[in-house]
Protein backbone atom coordinates (compact mmCIF):
# COMPACT_ATOMS: atom_id res chain seq x y z
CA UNK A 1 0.00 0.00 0.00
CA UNK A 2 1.39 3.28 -0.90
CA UNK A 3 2.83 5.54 2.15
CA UNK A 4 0.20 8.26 1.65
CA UNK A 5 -2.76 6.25 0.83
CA UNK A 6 -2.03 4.80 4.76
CA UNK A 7 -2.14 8.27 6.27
CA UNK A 8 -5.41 10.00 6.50
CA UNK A 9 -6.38 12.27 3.31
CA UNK A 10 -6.07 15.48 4.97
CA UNK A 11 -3.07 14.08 6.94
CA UNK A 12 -1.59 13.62 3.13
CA UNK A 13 -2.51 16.39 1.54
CA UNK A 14 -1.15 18.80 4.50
CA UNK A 15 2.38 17.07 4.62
CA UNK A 16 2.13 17.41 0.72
CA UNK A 17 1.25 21.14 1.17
CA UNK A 18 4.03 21.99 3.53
CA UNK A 19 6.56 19.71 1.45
CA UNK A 20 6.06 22.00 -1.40
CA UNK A 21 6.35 24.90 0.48
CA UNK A 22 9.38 24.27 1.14
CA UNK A 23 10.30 23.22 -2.57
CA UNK A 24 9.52 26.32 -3.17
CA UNK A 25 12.63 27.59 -1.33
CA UNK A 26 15.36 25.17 -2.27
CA UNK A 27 18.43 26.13 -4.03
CA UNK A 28 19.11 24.62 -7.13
CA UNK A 29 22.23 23.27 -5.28
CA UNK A 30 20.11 21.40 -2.73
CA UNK A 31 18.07 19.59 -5.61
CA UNK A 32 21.05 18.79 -7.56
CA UNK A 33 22.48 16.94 -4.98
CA UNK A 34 19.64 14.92 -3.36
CA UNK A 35 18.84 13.99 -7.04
CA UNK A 36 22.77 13.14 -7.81
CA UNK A 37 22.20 10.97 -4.79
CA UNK A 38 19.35 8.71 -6.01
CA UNK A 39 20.57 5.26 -7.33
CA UNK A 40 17.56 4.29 -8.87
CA UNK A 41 16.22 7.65 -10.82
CA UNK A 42 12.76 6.74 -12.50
CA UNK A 43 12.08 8.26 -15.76
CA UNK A 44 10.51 11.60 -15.47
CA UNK A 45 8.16 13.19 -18.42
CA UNK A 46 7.05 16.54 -18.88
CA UNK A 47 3.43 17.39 -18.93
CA UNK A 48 3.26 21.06 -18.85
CA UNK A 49 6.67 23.53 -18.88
CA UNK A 50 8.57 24.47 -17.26
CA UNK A 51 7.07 27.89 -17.60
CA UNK A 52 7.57 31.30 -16.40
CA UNK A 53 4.52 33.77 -16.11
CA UNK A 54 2.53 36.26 -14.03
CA UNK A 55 0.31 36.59 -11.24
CA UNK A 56 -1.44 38.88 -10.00
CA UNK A 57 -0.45 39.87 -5.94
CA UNK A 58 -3.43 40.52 -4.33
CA UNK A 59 -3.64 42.49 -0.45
CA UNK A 60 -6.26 43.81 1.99
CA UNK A 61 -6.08 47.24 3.66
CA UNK A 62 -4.93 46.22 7.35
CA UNK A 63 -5.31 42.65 6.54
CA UNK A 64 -9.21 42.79 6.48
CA UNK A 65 -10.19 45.01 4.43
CA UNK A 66 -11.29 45.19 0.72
CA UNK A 67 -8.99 43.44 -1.55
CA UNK A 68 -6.92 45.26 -4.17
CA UNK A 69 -4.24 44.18 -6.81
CA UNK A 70 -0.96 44.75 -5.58
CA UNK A 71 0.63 43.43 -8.74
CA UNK A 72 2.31 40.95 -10.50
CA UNK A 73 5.30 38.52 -9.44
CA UNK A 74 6.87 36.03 -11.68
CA UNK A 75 6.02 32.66 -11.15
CA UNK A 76 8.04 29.36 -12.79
CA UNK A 77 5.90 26.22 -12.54
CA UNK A 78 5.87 22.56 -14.03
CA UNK A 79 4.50 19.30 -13.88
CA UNK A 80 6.32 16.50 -14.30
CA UNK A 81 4.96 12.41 -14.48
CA UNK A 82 6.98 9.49 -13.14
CA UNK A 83 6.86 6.03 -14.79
CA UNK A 84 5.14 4.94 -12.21
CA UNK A 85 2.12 7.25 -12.95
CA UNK A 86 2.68 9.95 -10.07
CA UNK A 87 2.45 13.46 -10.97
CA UNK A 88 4.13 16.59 -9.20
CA UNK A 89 4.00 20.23 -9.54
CA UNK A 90 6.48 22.37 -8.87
CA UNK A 91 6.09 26.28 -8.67
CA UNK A 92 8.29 29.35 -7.53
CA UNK A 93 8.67 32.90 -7.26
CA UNK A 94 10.88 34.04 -9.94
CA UNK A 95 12.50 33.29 -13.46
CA UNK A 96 13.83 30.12 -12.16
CA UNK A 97 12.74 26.88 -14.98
CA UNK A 98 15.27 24.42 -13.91
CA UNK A 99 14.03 24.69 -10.02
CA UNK A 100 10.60 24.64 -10.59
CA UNK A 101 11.06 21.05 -12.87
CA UNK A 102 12.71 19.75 -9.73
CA UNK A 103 10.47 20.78 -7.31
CA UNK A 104 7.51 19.05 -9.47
CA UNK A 105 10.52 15.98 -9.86
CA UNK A 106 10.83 15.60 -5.99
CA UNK A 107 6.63 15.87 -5.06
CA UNK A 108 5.97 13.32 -7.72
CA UNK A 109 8.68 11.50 -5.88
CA UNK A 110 7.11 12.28 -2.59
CA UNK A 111 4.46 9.98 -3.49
CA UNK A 112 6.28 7.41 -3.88
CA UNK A 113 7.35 5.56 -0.96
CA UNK A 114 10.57 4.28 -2.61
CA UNK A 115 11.54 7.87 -2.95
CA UNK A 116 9.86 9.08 -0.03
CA UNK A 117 12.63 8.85 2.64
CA UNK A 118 14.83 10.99 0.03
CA UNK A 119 12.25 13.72 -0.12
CA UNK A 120 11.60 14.04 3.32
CA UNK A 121 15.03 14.27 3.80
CA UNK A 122 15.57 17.29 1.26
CA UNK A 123 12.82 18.66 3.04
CA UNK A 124 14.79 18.32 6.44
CA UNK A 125 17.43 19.77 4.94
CA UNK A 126 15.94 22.88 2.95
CA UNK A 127 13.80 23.61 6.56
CA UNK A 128 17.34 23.67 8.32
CA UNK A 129 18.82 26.12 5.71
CA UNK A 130 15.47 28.73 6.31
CA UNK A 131 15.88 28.43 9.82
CA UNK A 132 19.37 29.11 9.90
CA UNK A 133 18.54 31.80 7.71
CA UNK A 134 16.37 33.27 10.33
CA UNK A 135 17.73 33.29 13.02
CA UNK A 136 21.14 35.30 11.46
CA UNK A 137 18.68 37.90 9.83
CA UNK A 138 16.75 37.90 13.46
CA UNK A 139 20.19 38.30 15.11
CA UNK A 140 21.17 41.24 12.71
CA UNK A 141 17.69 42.89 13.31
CA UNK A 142 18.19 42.31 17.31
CA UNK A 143 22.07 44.07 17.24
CA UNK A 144 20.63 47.36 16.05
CA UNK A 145 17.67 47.44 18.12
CA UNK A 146 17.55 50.54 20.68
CA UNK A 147 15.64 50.03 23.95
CA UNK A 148 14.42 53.73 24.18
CA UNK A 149 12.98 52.46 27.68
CA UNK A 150 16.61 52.48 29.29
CA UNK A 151 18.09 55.89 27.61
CA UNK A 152 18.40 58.24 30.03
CA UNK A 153 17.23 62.05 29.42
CA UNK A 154 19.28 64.95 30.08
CA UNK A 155 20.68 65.50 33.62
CA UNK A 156 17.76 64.83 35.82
């Protein structure tokens, strides 16, 4: 029985949600070498793109108000079938074809429960790299922060 048909459908389809999230922000470095590491790579056919296009950014007015159009980002997406019959998508901010055909390559892959263990651990992996990033850029912010609580005024 396949790993996600065992797991309950929402159960799937969030761990499949956040997994592509996170393909979403891997470096084209990070693919390249999980997929260099895969003995046993199945045959992967295009179905649509890679492509690059628009979309339209859309925001609310303090988060609840009416919604306006922002503008438009560039967005790279693909799908990509296995041999096996599973399908991915893969889509990303930017101009980016090459990363977008691996991020539909490694959730088509996440379906598979061959594969799986090698996905989840890209995802480990890309998840490490954000948080790292985070916490420098939250360390950065925190050194030039200025506590206007303990300044003292004048001579009083």
């Amino acid at each position: 029985m396949d790993a996600i048909q065992e797991q309950s459908l929402p159960e799937a389809a969030a761990q499949r949600r956040e997994g592509m999230r996170l393909l979403a922000r891997a470096t084209l470095a990070e693919f390249s070498t999980v997929w260099e590491a895969i003995a046993d790579k199945p045959d992967v056919a295009p179905v649509r793109g890679p492509e690059t296009g628009l979309v339209m950014v859309r925001g609310r007015i303090g988060g609840g108000g009416d919604a306006f159009n922002l503008g438009e980002a560039t967005v790279s997406r693909a799908t990509v079938r296995l041999a096996s019959g599973e399908i991915g998508h893969g889509q990303m901010l930017g101009t980016d074809k090459e990363r977008a055909r691996f991020a539909a390559i490694f959730d088509a892959l996440f379906q598979t429960e061959k594969h799986r263990p090698a996905v989840e651990a890209l995802h480990r992996l890309i998840a490490a790299r954000i948080d790292h990033e985070d916490r420098r850029k939250a360390e950065e912010t925190a050194a030039t922060r200025v506590d206007f609580f303990t300044m003292v005024r004048g001579d009083d």
